[in-house]
N, C-alpha and C. Protein backbone atom coordinates (compact mmCIF):
# COMPACT_ATOMS: atom_id res chain seq x y z
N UNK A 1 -7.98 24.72 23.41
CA UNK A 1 -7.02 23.89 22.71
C UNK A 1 -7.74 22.72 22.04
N UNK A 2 -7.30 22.56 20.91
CA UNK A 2 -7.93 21.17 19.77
C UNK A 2 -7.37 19.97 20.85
N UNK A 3 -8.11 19.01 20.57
CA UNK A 3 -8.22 17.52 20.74
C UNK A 3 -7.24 16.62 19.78
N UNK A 4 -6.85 15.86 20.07
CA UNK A 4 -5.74 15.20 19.52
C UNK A 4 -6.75 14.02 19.02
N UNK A 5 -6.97 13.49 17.70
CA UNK A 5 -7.69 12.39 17.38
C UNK A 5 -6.93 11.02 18.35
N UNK A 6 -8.15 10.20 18.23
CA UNK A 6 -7.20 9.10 18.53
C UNK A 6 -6.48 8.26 17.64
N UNK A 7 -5.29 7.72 18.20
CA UNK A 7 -4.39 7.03 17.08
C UNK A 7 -5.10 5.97 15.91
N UNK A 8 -4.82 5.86 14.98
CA UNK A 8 -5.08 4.63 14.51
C UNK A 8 -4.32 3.55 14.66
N UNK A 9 -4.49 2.70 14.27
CA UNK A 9 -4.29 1.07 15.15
C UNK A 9 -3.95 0.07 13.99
N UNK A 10 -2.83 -0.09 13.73
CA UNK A 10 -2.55 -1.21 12.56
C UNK A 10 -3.85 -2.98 12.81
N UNK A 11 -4.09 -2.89 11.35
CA UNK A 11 -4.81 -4.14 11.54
C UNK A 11 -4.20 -5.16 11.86
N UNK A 12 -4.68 -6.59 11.81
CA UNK A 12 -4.16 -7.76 12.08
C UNK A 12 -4.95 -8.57 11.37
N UNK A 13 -4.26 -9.23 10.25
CA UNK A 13 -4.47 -9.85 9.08
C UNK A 13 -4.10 -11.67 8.99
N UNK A 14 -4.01 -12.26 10.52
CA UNK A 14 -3.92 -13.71 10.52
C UNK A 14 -3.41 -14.72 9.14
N UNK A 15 -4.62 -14.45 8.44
CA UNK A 15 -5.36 -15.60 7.58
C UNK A 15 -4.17 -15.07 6.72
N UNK A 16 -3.09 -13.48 6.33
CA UNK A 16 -2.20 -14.01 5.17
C UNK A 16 -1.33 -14.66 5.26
N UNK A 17 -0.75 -15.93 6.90
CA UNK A 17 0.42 -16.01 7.04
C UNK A 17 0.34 -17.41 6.13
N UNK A 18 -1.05 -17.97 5.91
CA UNK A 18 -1.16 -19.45 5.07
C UNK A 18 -1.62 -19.11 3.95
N UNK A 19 -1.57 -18.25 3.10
CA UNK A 19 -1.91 -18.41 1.81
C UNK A 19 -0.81 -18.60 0.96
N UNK A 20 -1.19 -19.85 0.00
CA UNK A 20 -0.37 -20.67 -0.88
C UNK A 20 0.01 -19.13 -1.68
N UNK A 21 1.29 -19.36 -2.36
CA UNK A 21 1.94 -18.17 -3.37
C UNK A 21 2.15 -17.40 -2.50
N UNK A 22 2.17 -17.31 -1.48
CA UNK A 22 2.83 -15.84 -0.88
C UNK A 22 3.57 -16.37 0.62
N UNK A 23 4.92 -16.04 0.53
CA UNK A 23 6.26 -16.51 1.28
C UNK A 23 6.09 -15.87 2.87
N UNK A 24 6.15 -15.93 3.90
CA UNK A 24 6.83 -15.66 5.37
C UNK A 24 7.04 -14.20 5.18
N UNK A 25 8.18 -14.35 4.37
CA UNK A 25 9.06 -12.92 4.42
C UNK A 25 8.28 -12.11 3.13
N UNK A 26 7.41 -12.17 2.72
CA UNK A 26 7.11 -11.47 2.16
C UNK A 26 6.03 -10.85 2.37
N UNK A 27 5.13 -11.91 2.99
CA UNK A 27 4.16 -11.04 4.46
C UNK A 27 4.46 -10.24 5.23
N UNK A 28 5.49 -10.81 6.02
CA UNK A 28 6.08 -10.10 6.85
C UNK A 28 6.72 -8.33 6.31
N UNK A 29 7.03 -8.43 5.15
CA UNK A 29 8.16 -6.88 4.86
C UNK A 29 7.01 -6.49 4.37
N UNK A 30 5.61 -6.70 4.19
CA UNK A 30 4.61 -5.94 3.36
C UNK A 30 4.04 -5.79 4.93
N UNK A 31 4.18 -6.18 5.89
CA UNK A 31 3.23 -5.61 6.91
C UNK A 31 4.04 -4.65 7.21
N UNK A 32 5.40 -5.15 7.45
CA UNK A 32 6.10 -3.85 8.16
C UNK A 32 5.71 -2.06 7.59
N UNK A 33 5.72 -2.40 6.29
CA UNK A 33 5.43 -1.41 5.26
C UNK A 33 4.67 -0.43 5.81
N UNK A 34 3.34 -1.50 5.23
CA UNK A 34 1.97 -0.95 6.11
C UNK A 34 2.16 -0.41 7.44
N UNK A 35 2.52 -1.11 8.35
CA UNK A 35 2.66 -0.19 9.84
C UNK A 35 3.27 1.21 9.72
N UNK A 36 4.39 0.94 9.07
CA UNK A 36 4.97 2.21 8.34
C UNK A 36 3.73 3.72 8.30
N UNK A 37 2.93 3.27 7.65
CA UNK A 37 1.99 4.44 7.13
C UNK A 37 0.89 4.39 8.43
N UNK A 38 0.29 3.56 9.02
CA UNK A 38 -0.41 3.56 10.20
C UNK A 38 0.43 4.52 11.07
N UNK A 39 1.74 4.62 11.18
CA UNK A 39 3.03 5.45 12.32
C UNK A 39 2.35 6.74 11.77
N UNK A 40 3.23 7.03 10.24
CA UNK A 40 3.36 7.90 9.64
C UNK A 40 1.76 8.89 9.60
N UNK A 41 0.62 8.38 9.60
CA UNK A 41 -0.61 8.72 9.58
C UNK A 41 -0.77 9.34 10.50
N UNK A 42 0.33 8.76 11.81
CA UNK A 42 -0.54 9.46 13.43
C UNK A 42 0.24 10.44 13.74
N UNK A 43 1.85 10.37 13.44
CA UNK A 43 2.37 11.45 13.58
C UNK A 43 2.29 12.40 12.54
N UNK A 44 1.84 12.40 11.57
CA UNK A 44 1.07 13.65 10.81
C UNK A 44 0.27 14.47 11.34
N UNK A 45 -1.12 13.34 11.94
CA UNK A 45 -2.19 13.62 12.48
C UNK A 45 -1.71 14.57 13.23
N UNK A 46 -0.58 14.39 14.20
CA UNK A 46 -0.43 15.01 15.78
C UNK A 46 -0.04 16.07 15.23
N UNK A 47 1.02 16.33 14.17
CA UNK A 47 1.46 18.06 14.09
C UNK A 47 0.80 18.53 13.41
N UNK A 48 -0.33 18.44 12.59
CA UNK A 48 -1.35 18.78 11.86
C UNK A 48 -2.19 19.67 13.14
N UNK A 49 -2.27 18.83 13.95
CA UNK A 49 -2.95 19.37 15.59
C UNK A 49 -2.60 20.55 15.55
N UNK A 50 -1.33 19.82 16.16
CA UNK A 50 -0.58 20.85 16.67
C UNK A 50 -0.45 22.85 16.16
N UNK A 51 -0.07 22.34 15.13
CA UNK A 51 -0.17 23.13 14.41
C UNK A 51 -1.06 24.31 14.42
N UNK A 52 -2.29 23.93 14.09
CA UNK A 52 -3.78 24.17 13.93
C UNK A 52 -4.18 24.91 15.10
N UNK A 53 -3.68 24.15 16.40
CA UNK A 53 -3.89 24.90 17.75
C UNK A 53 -2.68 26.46 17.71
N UNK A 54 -1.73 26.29 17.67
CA UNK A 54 -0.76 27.23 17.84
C UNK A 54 -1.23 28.33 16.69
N UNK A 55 -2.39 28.45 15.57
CA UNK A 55 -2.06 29.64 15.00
C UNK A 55 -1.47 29.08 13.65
N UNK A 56 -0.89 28.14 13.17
CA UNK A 56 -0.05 27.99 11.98
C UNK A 56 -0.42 27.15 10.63
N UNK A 57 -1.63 27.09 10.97
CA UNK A 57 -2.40 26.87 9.63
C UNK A 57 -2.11 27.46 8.42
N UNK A 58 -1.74 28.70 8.33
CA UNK A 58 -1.37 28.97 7.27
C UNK A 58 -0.01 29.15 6.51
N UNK A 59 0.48 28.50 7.35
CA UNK A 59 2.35 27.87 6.98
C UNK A 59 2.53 27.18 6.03
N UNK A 60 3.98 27.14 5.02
CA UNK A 60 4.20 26.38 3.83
C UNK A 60 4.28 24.68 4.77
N UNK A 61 4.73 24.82 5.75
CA UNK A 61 4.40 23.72 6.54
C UNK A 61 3.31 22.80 6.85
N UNK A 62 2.50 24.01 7.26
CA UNK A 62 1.32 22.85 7.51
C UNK A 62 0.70 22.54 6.38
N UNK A 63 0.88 23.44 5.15
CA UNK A 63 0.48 23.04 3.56
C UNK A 63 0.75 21.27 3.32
N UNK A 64 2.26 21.61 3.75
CA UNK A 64 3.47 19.90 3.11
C UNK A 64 2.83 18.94 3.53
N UNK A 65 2.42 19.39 5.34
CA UNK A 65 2.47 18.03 6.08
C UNK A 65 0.34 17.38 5.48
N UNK A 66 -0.17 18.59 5.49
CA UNK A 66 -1.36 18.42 5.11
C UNK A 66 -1.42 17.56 3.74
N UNK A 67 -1.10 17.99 2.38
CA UNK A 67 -0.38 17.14 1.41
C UNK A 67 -0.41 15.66 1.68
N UNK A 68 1.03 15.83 2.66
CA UNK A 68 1.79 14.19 3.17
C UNK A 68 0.80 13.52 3.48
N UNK A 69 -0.17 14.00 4.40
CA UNK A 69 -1.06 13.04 5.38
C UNK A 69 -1.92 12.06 4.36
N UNK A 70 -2.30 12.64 3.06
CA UNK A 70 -3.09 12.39 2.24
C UNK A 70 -2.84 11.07 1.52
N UNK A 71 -1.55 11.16 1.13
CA UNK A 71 -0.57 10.06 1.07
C UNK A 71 -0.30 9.06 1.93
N UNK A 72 -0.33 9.46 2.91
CA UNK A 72 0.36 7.96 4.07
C UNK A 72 -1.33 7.83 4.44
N UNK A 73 -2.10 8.73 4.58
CA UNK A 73 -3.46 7.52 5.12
C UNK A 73 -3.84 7.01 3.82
N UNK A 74 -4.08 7.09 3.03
CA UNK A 74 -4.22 6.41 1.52
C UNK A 74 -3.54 5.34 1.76
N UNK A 75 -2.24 4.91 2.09
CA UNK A 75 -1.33 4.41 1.63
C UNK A 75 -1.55 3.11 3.11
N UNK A 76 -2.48 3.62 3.92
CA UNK A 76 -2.46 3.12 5.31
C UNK A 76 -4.42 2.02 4.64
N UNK A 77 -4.85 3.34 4.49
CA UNK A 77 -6.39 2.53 3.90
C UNK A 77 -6.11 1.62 2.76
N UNK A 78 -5.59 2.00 1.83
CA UNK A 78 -5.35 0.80 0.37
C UNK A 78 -4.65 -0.81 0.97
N UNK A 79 -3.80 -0.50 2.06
CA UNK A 79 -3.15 -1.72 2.13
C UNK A 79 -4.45 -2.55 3.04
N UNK A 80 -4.95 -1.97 4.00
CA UNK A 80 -6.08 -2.62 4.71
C UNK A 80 -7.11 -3.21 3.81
N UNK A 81 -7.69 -2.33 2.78
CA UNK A 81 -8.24 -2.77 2.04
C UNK A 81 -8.17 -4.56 1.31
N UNK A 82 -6.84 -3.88 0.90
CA UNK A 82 -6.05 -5.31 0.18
C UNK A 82 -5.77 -6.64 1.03
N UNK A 83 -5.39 -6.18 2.26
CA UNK A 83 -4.67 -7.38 3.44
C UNK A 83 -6.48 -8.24 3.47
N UNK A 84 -7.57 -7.03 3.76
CA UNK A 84 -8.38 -7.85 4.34
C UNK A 84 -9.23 -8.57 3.01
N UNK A 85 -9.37 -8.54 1.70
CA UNK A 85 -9.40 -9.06 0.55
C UNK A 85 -8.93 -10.31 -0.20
N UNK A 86 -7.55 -10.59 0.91
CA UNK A 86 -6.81 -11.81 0.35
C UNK A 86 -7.61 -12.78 1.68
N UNK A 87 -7.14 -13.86 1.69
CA UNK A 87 -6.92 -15.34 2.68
C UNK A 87 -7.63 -16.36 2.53
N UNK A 88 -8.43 -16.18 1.01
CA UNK A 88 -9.55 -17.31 1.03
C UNK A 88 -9.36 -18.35 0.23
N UNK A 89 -9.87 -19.07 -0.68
CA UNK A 89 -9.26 -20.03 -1.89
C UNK A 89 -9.71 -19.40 -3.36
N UNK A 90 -10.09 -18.27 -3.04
CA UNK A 90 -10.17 -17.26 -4.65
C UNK A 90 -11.32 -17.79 -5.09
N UNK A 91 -12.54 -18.46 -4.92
CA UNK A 91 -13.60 -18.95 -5.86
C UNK A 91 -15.06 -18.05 -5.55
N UNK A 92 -15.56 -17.42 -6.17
CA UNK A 92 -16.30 -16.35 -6.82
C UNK A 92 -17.54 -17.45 -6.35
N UNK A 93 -18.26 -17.06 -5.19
CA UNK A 93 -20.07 -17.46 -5.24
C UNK A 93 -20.57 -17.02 -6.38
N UNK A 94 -21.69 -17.58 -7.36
CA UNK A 94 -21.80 -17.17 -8.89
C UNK A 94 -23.19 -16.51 -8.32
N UNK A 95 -23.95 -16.80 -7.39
CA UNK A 95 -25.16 -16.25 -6.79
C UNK A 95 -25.38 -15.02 -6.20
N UNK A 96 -23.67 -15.03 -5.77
CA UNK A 96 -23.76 -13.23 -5.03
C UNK A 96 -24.12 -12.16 -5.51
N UNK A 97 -24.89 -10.70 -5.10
CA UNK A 97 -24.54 -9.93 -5.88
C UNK A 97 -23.42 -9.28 -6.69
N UNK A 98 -22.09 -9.45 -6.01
CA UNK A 98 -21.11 -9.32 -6.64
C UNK A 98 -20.92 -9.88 -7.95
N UNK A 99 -20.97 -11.10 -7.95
CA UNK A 99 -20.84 -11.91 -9.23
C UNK A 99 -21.40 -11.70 -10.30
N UNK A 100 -22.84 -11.18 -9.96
CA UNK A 100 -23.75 -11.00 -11.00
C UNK A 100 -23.55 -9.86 -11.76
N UNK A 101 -23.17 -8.01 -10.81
CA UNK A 101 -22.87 -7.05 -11.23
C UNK A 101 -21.40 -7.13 -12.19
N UNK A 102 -20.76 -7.67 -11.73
CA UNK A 102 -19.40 -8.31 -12.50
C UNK A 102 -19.87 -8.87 -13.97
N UNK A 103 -20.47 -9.91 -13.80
CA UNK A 103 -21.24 -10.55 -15.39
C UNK A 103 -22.09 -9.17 -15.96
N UNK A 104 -22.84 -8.53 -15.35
CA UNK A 104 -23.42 -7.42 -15.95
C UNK A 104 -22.97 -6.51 -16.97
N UNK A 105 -21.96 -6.02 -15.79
CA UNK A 105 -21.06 -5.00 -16.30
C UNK A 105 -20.04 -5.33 -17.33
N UNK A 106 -19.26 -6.38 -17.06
CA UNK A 106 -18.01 -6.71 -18.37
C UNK A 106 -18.29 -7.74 -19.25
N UNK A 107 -19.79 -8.37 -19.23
CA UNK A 107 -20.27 -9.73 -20.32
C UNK A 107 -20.09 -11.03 -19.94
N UNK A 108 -18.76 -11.51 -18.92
CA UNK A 108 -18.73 -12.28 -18.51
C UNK A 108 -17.74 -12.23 -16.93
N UNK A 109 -17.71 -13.23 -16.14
CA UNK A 109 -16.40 -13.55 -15.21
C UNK A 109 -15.07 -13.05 -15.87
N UNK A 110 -14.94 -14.11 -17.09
CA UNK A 110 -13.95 -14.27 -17.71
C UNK A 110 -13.13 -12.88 -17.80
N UNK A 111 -14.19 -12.30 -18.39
CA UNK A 111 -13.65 -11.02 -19.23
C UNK A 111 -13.77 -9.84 -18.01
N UNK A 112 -14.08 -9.91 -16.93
CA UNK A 112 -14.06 -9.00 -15.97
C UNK A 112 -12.32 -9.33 -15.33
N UNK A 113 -12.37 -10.32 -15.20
CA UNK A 113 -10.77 -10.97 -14.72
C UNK A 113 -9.67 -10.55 -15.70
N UNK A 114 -9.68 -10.93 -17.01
CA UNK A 114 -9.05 -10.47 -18.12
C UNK A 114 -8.54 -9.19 -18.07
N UNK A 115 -10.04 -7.83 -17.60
CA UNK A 115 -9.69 -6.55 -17.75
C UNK A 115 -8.34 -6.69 -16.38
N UNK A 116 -8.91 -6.78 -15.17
CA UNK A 116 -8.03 -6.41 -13.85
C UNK A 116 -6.89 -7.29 -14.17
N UNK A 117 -6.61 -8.20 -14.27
CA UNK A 117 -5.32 -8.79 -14.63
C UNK A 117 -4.39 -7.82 -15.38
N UNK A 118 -4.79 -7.62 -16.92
CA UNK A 118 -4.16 -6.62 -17.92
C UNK A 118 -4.35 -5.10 -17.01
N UNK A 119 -5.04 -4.70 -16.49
CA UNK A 119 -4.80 -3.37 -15.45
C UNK A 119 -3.74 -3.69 -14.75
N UNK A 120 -3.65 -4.80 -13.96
CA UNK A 120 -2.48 -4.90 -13.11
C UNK A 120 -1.25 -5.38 -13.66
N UNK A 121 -1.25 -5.33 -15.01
CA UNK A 121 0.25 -6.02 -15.76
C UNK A 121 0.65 -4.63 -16.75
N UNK A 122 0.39 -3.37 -16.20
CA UNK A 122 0.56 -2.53 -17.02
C UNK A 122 1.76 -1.84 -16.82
N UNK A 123 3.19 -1.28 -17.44
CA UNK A 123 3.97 -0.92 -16.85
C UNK A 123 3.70 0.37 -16.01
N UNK A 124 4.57 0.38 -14.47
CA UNK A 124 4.42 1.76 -13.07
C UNK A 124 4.26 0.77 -12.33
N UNK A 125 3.75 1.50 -11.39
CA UNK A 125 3.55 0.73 -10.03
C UNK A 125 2.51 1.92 -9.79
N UNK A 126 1.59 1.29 -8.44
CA UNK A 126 0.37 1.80 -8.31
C UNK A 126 -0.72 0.27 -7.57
N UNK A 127 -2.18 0.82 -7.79
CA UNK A 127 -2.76 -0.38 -7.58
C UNK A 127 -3.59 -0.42 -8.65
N UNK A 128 -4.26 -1.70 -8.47
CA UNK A 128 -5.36 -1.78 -9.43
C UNK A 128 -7.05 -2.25 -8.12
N UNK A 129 -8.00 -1.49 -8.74
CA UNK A 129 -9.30 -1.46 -7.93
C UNK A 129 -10.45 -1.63 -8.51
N UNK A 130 -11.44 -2.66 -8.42
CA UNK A 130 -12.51 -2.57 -8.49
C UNK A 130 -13.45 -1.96 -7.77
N UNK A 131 -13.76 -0.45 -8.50
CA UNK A 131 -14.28 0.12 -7.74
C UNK A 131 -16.31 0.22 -8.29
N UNK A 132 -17.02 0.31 -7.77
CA UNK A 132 -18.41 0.58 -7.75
C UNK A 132 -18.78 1.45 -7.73
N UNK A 133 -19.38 2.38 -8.66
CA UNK A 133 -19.93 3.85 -9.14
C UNK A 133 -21.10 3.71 -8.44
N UNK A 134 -20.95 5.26 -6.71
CA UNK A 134 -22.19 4.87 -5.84
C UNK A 134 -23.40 5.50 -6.38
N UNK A 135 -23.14 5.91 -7.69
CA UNK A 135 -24.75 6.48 -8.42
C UNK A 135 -25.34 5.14 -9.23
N UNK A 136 -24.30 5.46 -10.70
CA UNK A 136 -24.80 3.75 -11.22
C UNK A 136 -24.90 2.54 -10.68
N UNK A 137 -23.77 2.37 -9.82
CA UNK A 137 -23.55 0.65 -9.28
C UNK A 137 -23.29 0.37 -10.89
N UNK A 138 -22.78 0.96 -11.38
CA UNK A 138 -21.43 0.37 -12.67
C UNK A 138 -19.96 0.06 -12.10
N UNK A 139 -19.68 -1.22 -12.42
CA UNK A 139 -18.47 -1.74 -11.92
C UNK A 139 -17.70 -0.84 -12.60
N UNK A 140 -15.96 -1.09 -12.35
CA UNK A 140 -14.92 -0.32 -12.92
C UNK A 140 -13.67 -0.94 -12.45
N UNK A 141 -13.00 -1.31 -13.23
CA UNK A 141 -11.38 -1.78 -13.38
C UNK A 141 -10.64 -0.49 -13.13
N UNK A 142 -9.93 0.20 -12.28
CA UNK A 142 -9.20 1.43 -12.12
C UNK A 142 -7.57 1.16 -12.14
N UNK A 143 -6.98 1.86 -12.31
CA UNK A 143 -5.52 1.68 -12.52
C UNK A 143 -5.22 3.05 -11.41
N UNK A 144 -4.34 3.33 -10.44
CA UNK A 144 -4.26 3.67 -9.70
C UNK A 144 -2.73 4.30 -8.99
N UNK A 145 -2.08 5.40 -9.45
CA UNK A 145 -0.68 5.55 -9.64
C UNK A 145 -0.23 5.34 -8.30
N UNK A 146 -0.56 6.41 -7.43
CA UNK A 146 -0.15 6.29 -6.15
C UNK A 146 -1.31 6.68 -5.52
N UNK A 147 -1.18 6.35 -4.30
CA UNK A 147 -2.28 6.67 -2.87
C UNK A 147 -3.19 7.62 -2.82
N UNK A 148 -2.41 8.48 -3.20
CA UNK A 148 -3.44 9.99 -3.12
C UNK A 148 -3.95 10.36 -4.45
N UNK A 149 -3.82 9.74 -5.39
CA UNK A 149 -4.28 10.24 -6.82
C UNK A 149 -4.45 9.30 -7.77
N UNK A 150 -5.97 9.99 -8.74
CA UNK A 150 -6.60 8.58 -9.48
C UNK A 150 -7.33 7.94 -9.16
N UNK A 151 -8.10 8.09 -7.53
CA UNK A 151 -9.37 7.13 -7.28
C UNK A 151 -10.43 8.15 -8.03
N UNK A 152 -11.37 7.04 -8.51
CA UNK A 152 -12.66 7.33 -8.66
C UNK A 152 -13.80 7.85 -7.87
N UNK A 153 -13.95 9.22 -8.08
CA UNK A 153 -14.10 10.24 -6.90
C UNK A 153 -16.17 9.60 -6.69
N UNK A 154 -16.74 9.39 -5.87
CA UNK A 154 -17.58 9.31 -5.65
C UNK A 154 -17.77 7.53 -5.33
N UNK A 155 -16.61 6.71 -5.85
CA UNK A 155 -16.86 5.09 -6.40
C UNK A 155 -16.54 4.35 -4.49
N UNK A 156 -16.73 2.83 -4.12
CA UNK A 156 -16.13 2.51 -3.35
C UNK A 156 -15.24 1.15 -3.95
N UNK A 157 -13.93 1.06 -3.48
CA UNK A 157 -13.38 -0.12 -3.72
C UNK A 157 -14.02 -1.51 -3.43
N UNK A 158 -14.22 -2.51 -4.49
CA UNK A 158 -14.55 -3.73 -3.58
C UNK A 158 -13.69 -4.51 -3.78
N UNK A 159 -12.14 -4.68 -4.56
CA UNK A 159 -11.30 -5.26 -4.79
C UNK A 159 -10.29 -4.47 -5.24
N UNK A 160 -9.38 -4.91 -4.58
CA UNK A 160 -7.84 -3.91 -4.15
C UNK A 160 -6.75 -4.73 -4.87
N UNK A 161 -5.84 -4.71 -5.10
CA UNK A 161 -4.52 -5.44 -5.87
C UNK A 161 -3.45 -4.47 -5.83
N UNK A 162 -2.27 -4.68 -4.87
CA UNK A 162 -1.14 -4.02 -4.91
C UNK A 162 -0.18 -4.33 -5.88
N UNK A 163 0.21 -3.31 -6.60
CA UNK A 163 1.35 -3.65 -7.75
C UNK A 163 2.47 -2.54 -7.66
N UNK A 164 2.51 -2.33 -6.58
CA UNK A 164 3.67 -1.44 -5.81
C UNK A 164 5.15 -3.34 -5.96
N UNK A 165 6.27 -3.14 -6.37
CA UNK A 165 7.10 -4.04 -6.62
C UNK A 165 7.13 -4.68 -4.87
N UNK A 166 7.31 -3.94 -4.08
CA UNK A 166 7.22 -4.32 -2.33
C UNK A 166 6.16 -5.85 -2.34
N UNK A 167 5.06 -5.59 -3.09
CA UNK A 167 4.15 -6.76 -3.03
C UNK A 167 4.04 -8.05 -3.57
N UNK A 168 5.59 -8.29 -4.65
CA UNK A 168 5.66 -9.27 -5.48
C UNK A 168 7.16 -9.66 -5.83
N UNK A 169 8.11 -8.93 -5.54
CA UNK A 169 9.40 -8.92 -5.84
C UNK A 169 10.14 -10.00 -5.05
N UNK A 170 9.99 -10.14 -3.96
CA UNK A 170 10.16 -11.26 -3.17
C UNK A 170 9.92 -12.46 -3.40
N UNK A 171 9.05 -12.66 -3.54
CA UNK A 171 8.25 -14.12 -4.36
C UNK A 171 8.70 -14.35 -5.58
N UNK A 172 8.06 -12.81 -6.77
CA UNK A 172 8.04 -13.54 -8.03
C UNK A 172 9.37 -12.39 -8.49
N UNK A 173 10.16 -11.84 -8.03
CA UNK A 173 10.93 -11.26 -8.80
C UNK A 173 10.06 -10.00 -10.02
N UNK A 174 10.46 -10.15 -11.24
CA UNK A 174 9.79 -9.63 -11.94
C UNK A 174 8.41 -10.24 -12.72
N UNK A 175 8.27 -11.24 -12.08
CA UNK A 175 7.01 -12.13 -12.66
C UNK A 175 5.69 -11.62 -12.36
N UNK A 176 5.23 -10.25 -12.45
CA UNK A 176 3.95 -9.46 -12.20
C UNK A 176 3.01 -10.54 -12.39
N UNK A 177 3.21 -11.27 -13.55
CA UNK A 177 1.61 -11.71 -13.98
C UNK A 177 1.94 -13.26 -13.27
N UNK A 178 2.31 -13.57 -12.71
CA UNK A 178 2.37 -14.81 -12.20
C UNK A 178 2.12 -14.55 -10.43
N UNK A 179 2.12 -13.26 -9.85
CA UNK A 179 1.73 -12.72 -8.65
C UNK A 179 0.22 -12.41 -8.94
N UNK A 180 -0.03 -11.76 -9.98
CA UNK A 180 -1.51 -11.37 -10.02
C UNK A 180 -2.45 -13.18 -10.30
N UNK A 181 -1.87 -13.64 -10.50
CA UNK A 181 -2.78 -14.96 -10.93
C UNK A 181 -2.62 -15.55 -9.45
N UNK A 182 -1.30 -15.86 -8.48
CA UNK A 182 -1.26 -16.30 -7.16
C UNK A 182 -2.30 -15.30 -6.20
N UNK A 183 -2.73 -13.99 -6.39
CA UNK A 183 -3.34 -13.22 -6.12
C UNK A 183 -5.02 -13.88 -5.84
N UNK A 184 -5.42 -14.28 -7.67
CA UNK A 184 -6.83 -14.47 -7.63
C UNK A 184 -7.30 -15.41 -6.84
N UNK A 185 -6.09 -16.56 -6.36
CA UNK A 185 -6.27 -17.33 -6.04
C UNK A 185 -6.60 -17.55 -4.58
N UNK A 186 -6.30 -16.77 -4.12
CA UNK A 186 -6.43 -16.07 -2.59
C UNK A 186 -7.28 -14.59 -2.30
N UNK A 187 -8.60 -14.77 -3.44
CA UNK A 187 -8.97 -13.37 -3.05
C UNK A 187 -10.50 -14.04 -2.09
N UNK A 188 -10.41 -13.38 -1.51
CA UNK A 188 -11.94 -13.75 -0.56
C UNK A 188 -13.00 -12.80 -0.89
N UNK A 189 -13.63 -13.44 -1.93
CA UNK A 189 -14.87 -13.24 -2.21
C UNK A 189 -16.00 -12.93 -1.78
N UNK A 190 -16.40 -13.14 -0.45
CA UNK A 190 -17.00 -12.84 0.17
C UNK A 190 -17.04 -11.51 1.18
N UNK A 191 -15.97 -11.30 1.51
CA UNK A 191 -15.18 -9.55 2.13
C UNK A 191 -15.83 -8.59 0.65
N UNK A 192 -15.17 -9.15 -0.65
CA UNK A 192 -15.74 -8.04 -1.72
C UNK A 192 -16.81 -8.39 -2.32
N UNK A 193 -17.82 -9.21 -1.56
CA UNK A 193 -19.48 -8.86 -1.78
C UNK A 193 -19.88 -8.20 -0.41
N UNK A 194 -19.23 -7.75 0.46
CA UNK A 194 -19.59 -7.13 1.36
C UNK A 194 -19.70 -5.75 1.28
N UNK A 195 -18.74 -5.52 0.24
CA UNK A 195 -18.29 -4.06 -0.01
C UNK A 195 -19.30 -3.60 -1.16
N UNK A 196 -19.76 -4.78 -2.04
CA UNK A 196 -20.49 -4.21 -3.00
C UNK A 196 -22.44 -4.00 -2.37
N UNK A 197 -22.91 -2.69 -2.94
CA UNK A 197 -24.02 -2.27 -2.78
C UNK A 197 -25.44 -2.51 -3.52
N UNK A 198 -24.44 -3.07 -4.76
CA UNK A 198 -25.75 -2.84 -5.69
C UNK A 198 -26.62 -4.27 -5.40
């Protein structure tokens, strides 16, 4: 008989309950969210098992749930990503490697911010990602529909931005670009020079 993975474990994200631009309750219904897909991830996981042990791998079933899983851990990794990205005062070390590949790649700060902003003010919902090409170490502004589809297959995220309405509707209503600017302002810079390689 197969082994049951062990569960995964919702993070704990402290540092978003004080960041300026973003409300109590709006932390709060974006974590719930998230736990949501941490649940949803493990009870996938388990009948995926299950499944697998009994013989039924090749069911329109275990097809769906296989599918699903793809989705809710996506949907479980992107928000971690993002939670652990925010809590800082948003100011860019100009010395880091990050900073520099950023100036490299788009000509300036300015105009690297410019692109992901206008990525994240685009009409859908989805995310927006700075992701790092692990051959070139060429930066990349990604636009990102849903969880399971549209990452940059080989790239790693070093900056995450939810533009799912759940992440801004509370606060700013329909004010996208006034969430993405409360956003920069709270991105911790230092978490996404951790992530970057080059």
């Amino acid at each position: 008989m197969l082994q049951t993975a062990q569960a995964y474990k919702a993070g704990d994200y402290p540092r978003l309950s004080k960041m300026p631009g973003f409300s109590a309750q709006l932390i709060a219904n974006h974590m719930k969210l998230y736990q949501g897909y941490v649940t949803n991830t493990n009870t996938l996981s388990e009948k995926l098992t299950a499944l697998l042990a009994d013989g039924k791998e090749k069911t329109q079933e275990y097809a769906e749930l296989k599918r699903r899983f793809g989705w809710e851990f996506n949907g479980m990794r992107m928000h971690e990503l993002y939670f652990a990205n925010m809590g800082s005062d948003g100011t860019p070390q100009q010395e880091t490697r990050v900073y520099k590949t950023i100036k490299e790649d788009f000509g300036s700060f300015e105009n690297w911010k410019k692109d992901f902003a206008a990525t994240g003010a685009m009409r859908g919902i989805g995310w927006v990602v700075l992701y790092q090409d692990n051959v070139s170490g060429r930066l990349f502004n990604a636009w990102i529909n849903e969880h399971d589809g549209g990452h940059l297959a080989g790239c790693t995220p070093l900056l995450v931005l939810d533009v799912f309405e759940h992440a801004y509707l509370t606060d700013y209503q329909l004010e996208r670009a006034k969430y993405i600017e409360a956003f920069f302002n709270v991105v911790d810079w230092e978490v996404v020079g951790k992530r970057c390689s080059k």
